[in-house]
C-alpha atoms as a PDB file:
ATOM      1  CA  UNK A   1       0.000   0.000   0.000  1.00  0.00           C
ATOM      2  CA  UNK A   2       1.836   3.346  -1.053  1.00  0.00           C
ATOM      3  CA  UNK A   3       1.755   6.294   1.543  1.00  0.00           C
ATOM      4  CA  UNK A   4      -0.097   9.467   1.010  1.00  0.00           C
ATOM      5  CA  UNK A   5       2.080  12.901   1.160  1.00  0.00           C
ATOM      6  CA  UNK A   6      -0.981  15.698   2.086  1.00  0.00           C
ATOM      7  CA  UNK A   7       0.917  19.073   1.890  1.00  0.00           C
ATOM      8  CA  UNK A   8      -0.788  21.979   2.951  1.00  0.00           C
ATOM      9  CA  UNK A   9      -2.731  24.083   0.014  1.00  0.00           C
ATOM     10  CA  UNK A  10      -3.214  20.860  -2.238  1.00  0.00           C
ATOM     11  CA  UNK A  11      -4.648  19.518   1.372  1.00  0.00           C
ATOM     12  CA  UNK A  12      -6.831  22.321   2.762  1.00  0.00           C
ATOM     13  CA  UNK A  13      -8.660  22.535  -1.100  1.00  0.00           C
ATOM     14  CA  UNK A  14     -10.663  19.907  -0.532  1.00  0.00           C
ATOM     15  CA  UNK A  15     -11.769  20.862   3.352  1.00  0.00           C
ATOM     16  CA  UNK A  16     -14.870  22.128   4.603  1.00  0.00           C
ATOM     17  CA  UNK A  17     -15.501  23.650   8.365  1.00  0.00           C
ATOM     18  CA  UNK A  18     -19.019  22.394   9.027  1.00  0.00           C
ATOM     19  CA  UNK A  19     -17.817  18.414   7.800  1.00  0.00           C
ATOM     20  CA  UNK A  20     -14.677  18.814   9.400  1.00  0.00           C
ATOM     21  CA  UNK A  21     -16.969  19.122  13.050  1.00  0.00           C
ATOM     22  CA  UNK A  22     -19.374  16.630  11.818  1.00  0.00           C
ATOM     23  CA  UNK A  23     -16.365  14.499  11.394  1.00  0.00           C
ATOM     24  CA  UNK A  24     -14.882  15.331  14.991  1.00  0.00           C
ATOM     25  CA  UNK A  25     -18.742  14.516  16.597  1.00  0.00           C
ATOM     26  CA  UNK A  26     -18.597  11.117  15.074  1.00  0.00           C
ATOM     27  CA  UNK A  27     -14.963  10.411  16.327  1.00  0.00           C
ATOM     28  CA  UNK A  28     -16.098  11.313  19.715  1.00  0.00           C
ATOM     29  CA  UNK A  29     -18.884   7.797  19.062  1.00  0.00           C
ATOM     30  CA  UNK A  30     -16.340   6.066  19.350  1.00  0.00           C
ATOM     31  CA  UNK A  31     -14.448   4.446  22.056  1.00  0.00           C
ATOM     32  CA  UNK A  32     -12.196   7.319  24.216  1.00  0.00           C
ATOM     33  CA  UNK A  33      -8.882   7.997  22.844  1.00  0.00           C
ATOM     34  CA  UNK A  34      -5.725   6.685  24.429  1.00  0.00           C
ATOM     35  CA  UNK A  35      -3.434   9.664  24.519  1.00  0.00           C
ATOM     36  CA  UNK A  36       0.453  10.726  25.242  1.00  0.00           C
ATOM     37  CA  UNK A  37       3.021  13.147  24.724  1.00  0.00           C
ATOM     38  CA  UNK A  38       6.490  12.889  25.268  1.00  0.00           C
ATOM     39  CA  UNK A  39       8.873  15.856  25.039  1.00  0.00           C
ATOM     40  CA  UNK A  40      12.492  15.663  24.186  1.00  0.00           C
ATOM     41  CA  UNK A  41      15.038  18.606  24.588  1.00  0.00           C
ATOM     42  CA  UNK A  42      18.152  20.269  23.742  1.00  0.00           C
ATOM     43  CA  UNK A  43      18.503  23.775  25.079  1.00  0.00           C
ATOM     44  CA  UNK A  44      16.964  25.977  23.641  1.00  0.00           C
ATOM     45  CA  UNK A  45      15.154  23.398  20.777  1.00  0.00           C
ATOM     46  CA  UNK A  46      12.429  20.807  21.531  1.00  0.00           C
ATOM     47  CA  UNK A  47      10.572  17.855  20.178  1.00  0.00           C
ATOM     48  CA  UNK A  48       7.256  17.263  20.812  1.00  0.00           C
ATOM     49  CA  UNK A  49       5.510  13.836  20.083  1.00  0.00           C
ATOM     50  CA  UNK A  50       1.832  13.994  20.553  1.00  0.00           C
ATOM     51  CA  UNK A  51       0.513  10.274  19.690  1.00  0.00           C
ATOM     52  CA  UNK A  52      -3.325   8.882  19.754  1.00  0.00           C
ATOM     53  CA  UNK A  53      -4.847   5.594  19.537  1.00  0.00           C
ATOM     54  CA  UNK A  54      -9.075   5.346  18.861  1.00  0.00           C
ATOM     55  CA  UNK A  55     -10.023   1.836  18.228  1.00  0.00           C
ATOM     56  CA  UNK A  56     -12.201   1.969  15.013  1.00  0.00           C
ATOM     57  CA  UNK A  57     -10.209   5.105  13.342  1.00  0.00           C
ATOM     58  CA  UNK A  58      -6.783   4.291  13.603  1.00  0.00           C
ATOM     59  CA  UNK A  59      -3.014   5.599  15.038  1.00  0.00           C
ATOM     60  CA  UNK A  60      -1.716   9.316  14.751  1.00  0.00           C
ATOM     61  CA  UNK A  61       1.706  10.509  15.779  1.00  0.00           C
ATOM     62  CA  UNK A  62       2.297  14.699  15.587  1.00  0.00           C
ATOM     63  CA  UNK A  63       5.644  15.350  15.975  1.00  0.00           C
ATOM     64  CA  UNK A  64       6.819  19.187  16.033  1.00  0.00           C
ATOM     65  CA  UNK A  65      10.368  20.506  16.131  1.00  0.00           C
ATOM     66  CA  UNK A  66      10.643  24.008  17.877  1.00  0.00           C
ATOM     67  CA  UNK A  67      13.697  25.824  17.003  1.00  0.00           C
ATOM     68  CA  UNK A  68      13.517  29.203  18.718  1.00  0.00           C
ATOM     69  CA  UNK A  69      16.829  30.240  16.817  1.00  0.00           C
ATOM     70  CA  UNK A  70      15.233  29.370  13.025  1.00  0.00           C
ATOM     71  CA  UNK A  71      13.578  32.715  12.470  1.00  0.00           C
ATOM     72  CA  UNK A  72      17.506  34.806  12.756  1.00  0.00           C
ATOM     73  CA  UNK A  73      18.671  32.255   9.741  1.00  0.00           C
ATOM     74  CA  UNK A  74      15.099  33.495   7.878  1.00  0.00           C
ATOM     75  CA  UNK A  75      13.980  29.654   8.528  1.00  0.00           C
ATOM     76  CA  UNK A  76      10.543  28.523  10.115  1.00  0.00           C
ATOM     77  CA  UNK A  77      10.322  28.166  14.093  1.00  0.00           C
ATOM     78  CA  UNK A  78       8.476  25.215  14.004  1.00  0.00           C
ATOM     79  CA  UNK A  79       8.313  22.360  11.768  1.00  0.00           C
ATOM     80  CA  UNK A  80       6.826  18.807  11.992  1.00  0.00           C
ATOM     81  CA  UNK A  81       4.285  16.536  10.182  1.00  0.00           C
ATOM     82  CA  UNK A  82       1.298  14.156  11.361  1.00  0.00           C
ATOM     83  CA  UNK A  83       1.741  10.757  10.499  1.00  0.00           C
ATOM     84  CA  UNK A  84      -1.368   8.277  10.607  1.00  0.00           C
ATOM     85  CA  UNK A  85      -1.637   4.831  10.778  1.00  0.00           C
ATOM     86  CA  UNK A  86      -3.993   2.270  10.065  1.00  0.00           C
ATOM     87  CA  UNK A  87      -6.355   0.923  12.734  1.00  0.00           C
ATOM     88  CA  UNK A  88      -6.859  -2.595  10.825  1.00  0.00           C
ATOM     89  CA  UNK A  89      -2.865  -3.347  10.788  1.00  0.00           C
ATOM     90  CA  UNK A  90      -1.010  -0.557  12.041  1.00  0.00           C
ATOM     91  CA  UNK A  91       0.426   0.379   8.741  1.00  0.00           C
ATOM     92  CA  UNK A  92       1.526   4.268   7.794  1.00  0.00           C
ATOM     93  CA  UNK A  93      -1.743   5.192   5.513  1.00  0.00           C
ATOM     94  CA  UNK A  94      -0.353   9.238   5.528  1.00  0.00           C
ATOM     95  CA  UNK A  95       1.886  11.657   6.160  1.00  0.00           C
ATOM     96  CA  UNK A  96       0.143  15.162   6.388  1.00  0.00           C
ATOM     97  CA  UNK A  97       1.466  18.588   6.935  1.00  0.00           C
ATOM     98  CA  UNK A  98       1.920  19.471  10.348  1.00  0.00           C
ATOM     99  CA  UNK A  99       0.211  23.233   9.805  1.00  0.00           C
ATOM    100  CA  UNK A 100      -2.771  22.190   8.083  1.00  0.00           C
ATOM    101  CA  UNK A 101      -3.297  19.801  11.055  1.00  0.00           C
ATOM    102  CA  UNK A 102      -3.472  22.305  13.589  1.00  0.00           C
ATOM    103  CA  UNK A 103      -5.037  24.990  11.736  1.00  0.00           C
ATOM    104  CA  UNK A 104      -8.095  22.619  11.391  1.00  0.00           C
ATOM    105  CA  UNK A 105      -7.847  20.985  14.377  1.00  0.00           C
ATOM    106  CA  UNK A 106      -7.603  24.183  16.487  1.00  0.00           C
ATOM    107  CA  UNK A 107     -10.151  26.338  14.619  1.00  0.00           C
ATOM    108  CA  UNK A 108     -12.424  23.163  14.010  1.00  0.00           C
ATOM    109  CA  UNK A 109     -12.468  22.386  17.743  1.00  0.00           C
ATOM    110  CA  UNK A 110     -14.284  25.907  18.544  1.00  0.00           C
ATOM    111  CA  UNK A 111     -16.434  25.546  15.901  1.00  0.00           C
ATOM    112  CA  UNK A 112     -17.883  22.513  16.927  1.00  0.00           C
ATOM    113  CA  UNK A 113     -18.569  23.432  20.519  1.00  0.00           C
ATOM    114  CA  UNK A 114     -20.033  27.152  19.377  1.00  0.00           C
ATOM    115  CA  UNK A 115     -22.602  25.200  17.197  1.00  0.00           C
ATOM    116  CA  UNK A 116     -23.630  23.528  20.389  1.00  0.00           C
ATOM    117  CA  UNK A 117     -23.434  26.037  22.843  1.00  0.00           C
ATOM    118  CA  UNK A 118     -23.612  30.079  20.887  1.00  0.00           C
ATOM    119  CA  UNK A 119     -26.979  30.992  20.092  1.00  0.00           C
ATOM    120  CA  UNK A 120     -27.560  30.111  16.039  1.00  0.00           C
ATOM    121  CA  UNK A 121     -29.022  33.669  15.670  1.00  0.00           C
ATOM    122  CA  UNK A 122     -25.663  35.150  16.835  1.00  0.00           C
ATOM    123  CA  UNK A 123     -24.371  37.587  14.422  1.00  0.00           C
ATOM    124  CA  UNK A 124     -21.894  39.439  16.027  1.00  0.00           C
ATOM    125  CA  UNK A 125     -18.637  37.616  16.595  1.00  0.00           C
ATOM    126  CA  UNK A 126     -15.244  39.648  18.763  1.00  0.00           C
ATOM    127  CA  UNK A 127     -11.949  37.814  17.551  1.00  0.00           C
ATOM    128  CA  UNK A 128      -9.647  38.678  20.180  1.00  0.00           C
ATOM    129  CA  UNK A 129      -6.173  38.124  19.360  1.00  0.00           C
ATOM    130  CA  UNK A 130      -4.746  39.180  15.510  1.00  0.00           C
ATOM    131  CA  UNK A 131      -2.480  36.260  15.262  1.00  0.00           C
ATOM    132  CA  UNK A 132      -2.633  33.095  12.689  1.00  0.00           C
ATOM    133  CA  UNK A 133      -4.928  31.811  14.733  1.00  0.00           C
ATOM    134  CA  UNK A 134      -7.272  34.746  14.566  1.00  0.00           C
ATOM    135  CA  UNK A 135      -7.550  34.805  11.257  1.00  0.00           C
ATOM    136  CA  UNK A 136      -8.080  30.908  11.024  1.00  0.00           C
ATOM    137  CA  UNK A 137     -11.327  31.335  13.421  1.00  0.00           C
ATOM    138  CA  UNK A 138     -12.163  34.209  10.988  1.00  0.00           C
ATOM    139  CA  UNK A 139     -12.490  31.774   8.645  1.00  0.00           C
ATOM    140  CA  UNK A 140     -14.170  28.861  10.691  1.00  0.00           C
ATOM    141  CA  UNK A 141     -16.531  30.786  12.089  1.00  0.00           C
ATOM    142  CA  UNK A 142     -17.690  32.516   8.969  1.00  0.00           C
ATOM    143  CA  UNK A 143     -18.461  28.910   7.799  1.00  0.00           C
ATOM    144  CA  UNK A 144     -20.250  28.071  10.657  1.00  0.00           C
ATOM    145  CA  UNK A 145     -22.811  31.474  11.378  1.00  0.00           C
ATOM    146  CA  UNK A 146     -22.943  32.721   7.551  1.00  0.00           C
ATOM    147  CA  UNK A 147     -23.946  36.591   7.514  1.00  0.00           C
ATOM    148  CA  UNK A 148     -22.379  37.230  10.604  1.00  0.00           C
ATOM    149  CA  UNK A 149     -20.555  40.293  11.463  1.00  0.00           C
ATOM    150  CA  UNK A 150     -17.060  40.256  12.447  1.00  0.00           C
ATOM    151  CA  UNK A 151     -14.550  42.740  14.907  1.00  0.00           C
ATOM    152  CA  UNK A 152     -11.043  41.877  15.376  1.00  0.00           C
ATOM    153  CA  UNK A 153      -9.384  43.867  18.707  1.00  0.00           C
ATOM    154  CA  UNK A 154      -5.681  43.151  19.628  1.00  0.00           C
ATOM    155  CA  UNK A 155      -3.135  45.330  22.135  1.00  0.00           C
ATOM    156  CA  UNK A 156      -0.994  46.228  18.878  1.00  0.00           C
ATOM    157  CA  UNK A 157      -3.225  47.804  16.791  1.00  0.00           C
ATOM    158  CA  UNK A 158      -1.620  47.359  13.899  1.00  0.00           C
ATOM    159  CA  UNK A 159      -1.689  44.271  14.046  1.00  0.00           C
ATOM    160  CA  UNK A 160      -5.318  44.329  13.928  1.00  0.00           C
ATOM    161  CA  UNK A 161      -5.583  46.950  11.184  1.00  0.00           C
ATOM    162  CA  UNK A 162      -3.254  43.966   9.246  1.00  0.00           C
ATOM    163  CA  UNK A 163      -5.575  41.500   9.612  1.00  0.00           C
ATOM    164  CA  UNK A 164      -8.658  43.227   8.891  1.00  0.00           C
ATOM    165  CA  UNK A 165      -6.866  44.056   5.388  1.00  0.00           C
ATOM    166  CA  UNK A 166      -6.556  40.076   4.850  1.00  0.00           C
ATOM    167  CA  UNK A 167     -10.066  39.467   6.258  1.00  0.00           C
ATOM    168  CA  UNK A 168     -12.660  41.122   4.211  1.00  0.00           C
ATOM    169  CA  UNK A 169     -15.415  42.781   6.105  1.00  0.00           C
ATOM    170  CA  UNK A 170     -13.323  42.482   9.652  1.00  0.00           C
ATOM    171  CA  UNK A 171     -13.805  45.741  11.634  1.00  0.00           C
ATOM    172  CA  UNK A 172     -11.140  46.912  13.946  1.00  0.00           C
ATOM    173  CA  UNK A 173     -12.206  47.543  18.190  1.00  0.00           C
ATOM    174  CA  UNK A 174      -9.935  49.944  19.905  1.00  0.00           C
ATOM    175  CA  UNK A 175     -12.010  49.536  23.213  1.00  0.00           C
ATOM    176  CA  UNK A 176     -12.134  46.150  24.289  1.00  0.00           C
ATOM    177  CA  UNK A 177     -14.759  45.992  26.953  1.00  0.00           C
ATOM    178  CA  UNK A 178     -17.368  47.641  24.862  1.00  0.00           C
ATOM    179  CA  UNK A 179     -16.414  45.532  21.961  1.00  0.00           C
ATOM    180  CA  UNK A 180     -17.203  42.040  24.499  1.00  0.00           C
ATOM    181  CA  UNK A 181     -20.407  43.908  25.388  1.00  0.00           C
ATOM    182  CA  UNK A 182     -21.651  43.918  21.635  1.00  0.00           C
ATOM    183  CA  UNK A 183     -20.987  40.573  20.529  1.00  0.00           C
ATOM    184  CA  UNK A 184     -22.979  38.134  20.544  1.00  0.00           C
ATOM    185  CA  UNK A 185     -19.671  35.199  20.334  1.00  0.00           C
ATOM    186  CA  UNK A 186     -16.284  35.891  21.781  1.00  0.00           C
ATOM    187  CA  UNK A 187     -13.147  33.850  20.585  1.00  0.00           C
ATOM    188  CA  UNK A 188     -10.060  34.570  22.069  1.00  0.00           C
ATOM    189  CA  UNK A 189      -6.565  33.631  21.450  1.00  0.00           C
ATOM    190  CA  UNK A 190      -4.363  35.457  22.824  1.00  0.00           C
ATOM    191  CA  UNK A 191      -0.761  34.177  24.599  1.00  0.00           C
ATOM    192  CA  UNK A 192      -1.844  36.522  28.220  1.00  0.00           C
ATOM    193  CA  UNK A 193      -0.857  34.641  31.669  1.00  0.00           C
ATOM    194  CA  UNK A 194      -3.070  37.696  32.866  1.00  0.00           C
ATOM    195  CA  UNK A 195      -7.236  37.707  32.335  1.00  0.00           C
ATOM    196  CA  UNK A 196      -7.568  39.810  29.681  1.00  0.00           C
ATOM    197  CA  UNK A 197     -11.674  39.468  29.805  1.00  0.00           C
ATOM    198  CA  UNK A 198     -13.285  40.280  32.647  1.00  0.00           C
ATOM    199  CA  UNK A 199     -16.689  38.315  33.224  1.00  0.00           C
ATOM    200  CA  UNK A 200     -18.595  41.967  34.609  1.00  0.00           C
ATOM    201  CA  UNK A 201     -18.172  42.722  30.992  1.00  0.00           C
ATOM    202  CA  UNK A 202     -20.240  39.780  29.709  1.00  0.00           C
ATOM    203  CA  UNK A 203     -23.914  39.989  29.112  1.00  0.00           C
ATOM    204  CA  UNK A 204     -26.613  37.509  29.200  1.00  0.00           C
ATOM    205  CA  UNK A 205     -26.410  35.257  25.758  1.00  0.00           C
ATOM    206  CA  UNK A 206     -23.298  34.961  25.299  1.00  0.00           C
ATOM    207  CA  UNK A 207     -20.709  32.563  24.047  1.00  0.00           C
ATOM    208  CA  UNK A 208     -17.240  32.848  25.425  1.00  0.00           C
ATOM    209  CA  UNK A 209     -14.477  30.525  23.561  1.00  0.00           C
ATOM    210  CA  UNK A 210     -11.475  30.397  24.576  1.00  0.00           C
ATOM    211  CA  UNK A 211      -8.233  29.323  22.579  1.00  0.00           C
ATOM    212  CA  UNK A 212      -4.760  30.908  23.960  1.00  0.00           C
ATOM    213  CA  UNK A 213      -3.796  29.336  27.354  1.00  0.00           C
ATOM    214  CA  UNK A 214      -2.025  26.287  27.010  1.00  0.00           C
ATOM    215  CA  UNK A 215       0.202  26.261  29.861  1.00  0.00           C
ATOM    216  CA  UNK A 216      -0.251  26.129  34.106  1.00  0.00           C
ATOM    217  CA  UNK A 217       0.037  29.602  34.194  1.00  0.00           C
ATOM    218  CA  UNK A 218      -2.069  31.173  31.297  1.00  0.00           C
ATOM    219  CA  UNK A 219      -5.706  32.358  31.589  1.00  0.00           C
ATOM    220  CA  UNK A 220      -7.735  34.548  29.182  1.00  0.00           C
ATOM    221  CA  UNK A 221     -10.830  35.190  31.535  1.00  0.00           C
ATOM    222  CA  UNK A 222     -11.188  36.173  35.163  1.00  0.00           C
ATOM    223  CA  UNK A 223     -12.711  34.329  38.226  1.00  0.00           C
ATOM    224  CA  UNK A 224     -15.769  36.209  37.640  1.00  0.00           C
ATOM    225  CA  UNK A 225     -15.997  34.862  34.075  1.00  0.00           C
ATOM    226  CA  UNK A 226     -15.960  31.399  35.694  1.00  0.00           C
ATOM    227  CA  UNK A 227     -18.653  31.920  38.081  1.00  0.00           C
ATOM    228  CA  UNK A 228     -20.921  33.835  35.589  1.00  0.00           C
ATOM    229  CA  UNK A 229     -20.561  31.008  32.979  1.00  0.00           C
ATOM    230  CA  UNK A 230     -21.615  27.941  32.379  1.00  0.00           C
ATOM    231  CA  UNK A 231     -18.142  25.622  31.418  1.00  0.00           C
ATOM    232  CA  UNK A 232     -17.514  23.223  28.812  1.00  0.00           C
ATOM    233  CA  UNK A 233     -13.872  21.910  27.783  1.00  0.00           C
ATOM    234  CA  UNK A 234     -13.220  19.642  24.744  1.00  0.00           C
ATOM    235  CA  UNK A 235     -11.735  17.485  26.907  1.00  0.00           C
ATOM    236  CA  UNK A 236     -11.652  17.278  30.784  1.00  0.00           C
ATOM    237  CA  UNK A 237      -7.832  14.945  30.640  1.00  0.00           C
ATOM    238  CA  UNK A 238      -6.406  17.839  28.502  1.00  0.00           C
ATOM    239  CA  UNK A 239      -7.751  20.638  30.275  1.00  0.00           C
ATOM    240  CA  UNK A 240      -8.529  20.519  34.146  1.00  0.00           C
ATOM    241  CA  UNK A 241      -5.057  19.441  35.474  1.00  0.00           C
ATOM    242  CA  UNK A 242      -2.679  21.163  32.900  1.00  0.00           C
ATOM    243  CA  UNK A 243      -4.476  24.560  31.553  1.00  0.00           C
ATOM    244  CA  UNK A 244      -4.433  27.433  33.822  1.00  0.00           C
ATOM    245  CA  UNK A 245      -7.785  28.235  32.865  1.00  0.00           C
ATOM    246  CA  UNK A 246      -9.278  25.831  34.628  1.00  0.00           C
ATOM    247  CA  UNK A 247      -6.549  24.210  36.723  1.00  0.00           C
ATOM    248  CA  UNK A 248      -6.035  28.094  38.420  1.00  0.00           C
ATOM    249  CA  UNK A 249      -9.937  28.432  39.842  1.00  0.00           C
ATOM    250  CA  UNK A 250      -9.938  24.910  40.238  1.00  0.00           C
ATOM    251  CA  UNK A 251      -7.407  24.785  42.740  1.00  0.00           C
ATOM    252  CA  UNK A 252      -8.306  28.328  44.379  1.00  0.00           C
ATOM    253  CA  UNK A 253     -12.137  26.911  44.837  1.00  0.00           C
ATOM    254  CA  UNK A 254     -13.690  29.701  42.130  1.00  0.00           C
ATOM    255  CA  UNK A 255     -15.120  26.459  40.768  1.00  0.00           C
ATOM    256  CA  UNK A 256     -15.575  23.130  41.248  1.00  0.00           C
ATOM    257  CA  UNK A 257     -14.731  20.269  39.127  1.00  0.00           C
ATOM    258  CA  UNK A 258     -19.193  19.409  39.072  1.00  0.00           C
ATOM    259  CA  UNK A 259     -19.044  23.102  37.895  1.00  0.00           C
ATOM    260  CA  UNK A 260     -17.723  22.077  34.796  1.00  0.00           C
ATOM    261  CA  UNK A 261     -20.633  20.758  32.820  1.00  0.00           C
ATOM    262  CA  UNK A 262     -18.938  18.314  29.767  1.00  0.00           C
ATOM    263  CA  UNK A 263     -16.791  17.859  27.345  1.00  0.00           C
ATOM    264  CA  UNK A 264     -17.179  16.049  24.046  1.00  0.00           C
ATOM    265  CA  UNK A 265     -17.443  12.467  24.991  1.00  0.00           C
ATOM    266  CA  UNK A 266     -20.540  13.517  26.959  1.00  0.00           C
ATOM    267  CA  UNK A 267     -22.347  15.291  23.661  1.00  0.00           C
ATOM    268  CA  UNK A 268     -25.640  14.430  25.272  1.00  0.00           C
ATOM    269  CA  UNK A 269     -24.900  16.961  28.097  1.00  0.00           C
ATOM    270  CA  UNK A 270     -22.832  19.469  26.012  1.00  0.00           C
ATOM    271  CA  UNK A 271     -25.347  22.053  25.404  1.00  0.00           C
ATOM    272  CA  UNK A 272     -27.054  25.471  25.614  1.00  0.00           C
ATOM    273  CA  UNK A 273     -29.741  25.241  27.729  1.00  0.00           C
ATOM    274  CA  UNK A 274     -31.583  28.935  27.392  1.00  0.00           C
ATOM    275  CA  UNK A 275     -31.153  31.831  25.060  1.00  0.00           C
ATOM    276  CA  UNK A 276     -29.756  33.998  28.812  1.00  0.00           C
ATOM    277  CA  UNK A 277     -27.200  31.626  29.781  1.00  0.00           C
ATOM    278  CA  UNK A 278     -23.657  32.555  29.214  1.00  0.00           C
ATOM    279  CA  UNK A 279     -21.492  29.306  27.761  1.00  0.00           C
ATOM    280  CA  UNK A 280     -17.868  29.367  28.327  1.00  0.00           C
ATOM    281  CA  UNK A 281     -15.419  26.987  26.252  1.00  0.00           C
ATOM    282  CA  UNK A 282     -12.046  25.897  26.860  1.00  0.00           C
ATOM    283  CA  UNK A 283     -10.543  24.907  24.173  1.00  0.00           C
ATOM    284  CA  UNK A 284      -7.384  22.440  24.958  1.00  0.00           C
ATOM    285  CA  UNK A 285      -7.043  20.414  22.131  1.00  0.00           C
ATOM    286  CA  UNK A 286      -5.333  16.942  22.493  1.00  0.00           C
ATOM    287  CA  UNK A 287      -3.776  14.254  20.001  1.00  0.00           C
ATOM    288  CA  UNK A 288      -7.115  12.662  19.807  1.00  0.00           C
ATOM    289  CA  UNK A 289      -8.382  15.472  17.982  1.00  0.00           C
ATOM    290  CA  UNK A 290      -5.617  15.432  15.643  1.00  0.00           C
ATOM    291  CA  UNK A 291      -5.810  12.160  15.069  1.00  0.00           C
ATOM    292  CA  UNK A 292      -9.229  12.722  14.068  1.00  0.00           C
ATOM    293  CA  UNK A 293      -8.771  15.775  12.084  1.00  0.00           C
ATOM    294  CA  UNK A 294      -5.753  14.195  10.147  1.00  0.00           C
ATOM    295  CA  UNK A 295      -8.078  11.027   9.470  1.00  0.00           C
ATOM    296  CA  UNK A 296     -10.878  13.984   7.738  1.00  0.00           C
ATOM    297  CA  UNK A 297      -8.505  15.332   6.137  1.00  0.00           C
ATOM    298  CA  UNK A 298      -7.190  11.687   4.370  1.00  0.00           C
ATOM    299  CA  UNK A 299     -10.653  10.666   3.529  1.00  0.00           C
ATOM    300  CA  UNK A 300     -11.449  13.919   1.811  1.00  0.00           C
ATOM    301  CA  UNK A 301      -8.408  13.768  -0.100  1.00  0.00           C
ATOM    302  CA  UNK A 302      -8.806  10.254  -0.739  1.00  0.00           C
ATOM    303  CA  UNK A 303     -12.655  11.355  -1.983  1.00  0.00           C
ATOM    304  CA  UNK A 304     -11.244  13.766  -4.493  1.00  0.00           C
ATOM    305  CA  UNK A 305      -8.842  11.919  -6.291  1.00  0.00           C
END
C-alpha cells in the first residue's frame, strides 16, 4: 500500500468547516482515545511527540520541532508533520502537513462546541487576538454562522488593522470591553498569563471561547468569568489538570470540578440550555483530535482523487 504525502494548500482545497466538526462529533462515538506526549530537549530546541490511539479510526503521531533560533537564519520556528496509521494493521496510511493539522484541528475544535453552545441567531462575533490563529477562526466561524458580522481587537493595533486588510469585512475595536459587550460570540486567542476578559463585561447570551492558554500559568478570563458562565472543555484529561484556565480556579475553589458541565465524549450533556445563559469553552485540544482531524482530512483527499 503506497503512503499518502498531504501538503498543505493541495490539502486544505478539498476541506470544509461544518464536515470537518461533523467528522470530529462522530470520532467522539467512538471508544475514548488513548493519549500521550512525550517531550524531548536540547537547550533551547524541543521535540514534541503527541501520539493517539481510537479503536475503530486508527493511530496518529504529531511530531513538532521548535527551534527558537530558526527565524535569525530566515527559517521557520516550528516544523513537523502528522503521520497516521492504520487501525486494521497498524500500517503508515499518511503523512500530512503538520500546519494544516493544527489549523483545522484548532479552529475546528471551537467551531464545533459554538454550534452547540452560541446561540444560532448570533451575528456578532469579537476575535480577540490578531495572530494566525485569529484569522483561522475568521475563517471557521464565517463557515459556521454565515452573515455574521465580524470585529477583530488586539493590544498592537496594527496588528489588527493587518488583519482586517486580509479578512474582508473584519472591523477593527480599539475599546475592548465595549467591543465584548456587543458581541454576541467571543473567541479569544491570545498568549496573556493575565485575564484579559473580565466576566462583569459579559452579558446575558453569550458565548465565550477560549483558545490561547495552554500552559499552568495562562488564563484569558477572570474568576468572575468562571462563576458567571456555564463551562464546557473539549476534553476534561487535557484541560482541568494542565491549563491554567481551569486548573487556576480549580485549585483556588472559584469552581468546582461538578461546575464544569462536559466535554465532548458527553455530547448528550454538552449544550445550551436557554437563550440567557452565558457558555464558556475551553478549548485544549489533544492528540485525539488530531488524530481525528488528520483522518478527515485523508478521507477527503482520498474522496477527491
Amino acid at each position: 500500500m503506497s503512503i499518502t504525502i498531504i501538503p498543505f494548500e493541495e490539502g486544505e482545497a478539498n476541506l470544509d468547516w461544518l464536515a470537518l466538526t461533523n467528522a470530529l462529533e462522530a470520532g467522539h462515538r467512538l471508544q475514548k482515545a488513548e493519549i500521550a506526549d512525550t517531550f524531548l530537549y536540547r537547550d533551547p530546541d524541543t521535540l514534541l511527540n503527541r501520539s493517539a490511539w481510537i479503536d475503530g479510526m486508527g493511530l496518529a503521531v504529531k511530531s513538532a520541532t521548535v527551534f527558537p533560533g530558526n527565524p535569525g537564519k530566515g527559517k521557520p520556528m516550528i516544523g513537523g508533520a502528522v503521520s497516521l496509521f492504520s487501525d486494521e494493521d497498524g500500517s503508515l496510511e499518511a503523512i500530512v502537513d503538520f500546519h494544516l493539522v493544527t489549523k483545522w484541528k484548532t479552529a475546528g475544535d471551537s467551531l464545533m462546541a459554538a454550534r452547540r453552545l452560541a446561540r444560532p441567531d448570533s451575528q456578532e462575533i469579537l476575535i480577540v487576538g490578531a495572530g494566525t490563529v485569529g484569522r483561522n477562526l475568521w475563517q471557521a466561524y464565517s463557515a459556521g454562522f454565515p452573515g455574521a458580522r465580524f470585529t477583530v481587537w488586539n493590544r498592537t493595533a496594527a496588528n489588527a488593522e493587518a488583519m482586517a486588510a486580509d479578512c474582508p469585512g473584519l472591523k477593527v475595536a480599539d475599546d475592548l470591553e465595549a467591543a465584548v459587550g456587543a458581541a454576541d460570540i467571543v473567541t479569544s486567542a491570545t498568549m496573556s498569563t493575565e485575564p484579559l476578559l473580565k466576566g462583569e463585561w459579559f452579558r446575558p447570551g453569550q458565548h465565550i471561547d477560549l483558545i490561547g492558554a495552554y500552559r499552568p500559568d495562562m488564563r484569558e478570563v477572570d474568576d468572575t468569568a468562571m462563576r458567571r458562565a456555564r463551562v464546557f472543555v473539549d476534553s476534561y484529561d487535557t484541560t482541568l489538570g494542565h491549563i491554567g484556565e481551569l486548573r487556576i480556579p480549580l485549585e483556588t475553589g472559584v469552581i468546582a470540578r461538578e461546575d464544569v458541565q462536559a466535554d465532548f465524549y458527553e455530547w448528550a450533556a454538552f449544550a445550551r440550555h436557554s437563550d440567557e445563559e452565558i457558555t464558556l469553552f475551553k478549548n485544549g485540544g489533544g492528540a485525539h483530535l488530531d488524530l481525528m482531524t488528520s483522518r478527515y482530512i485523508l478521507d477527503a483527499w482520498r474522496a477527491a482523487a
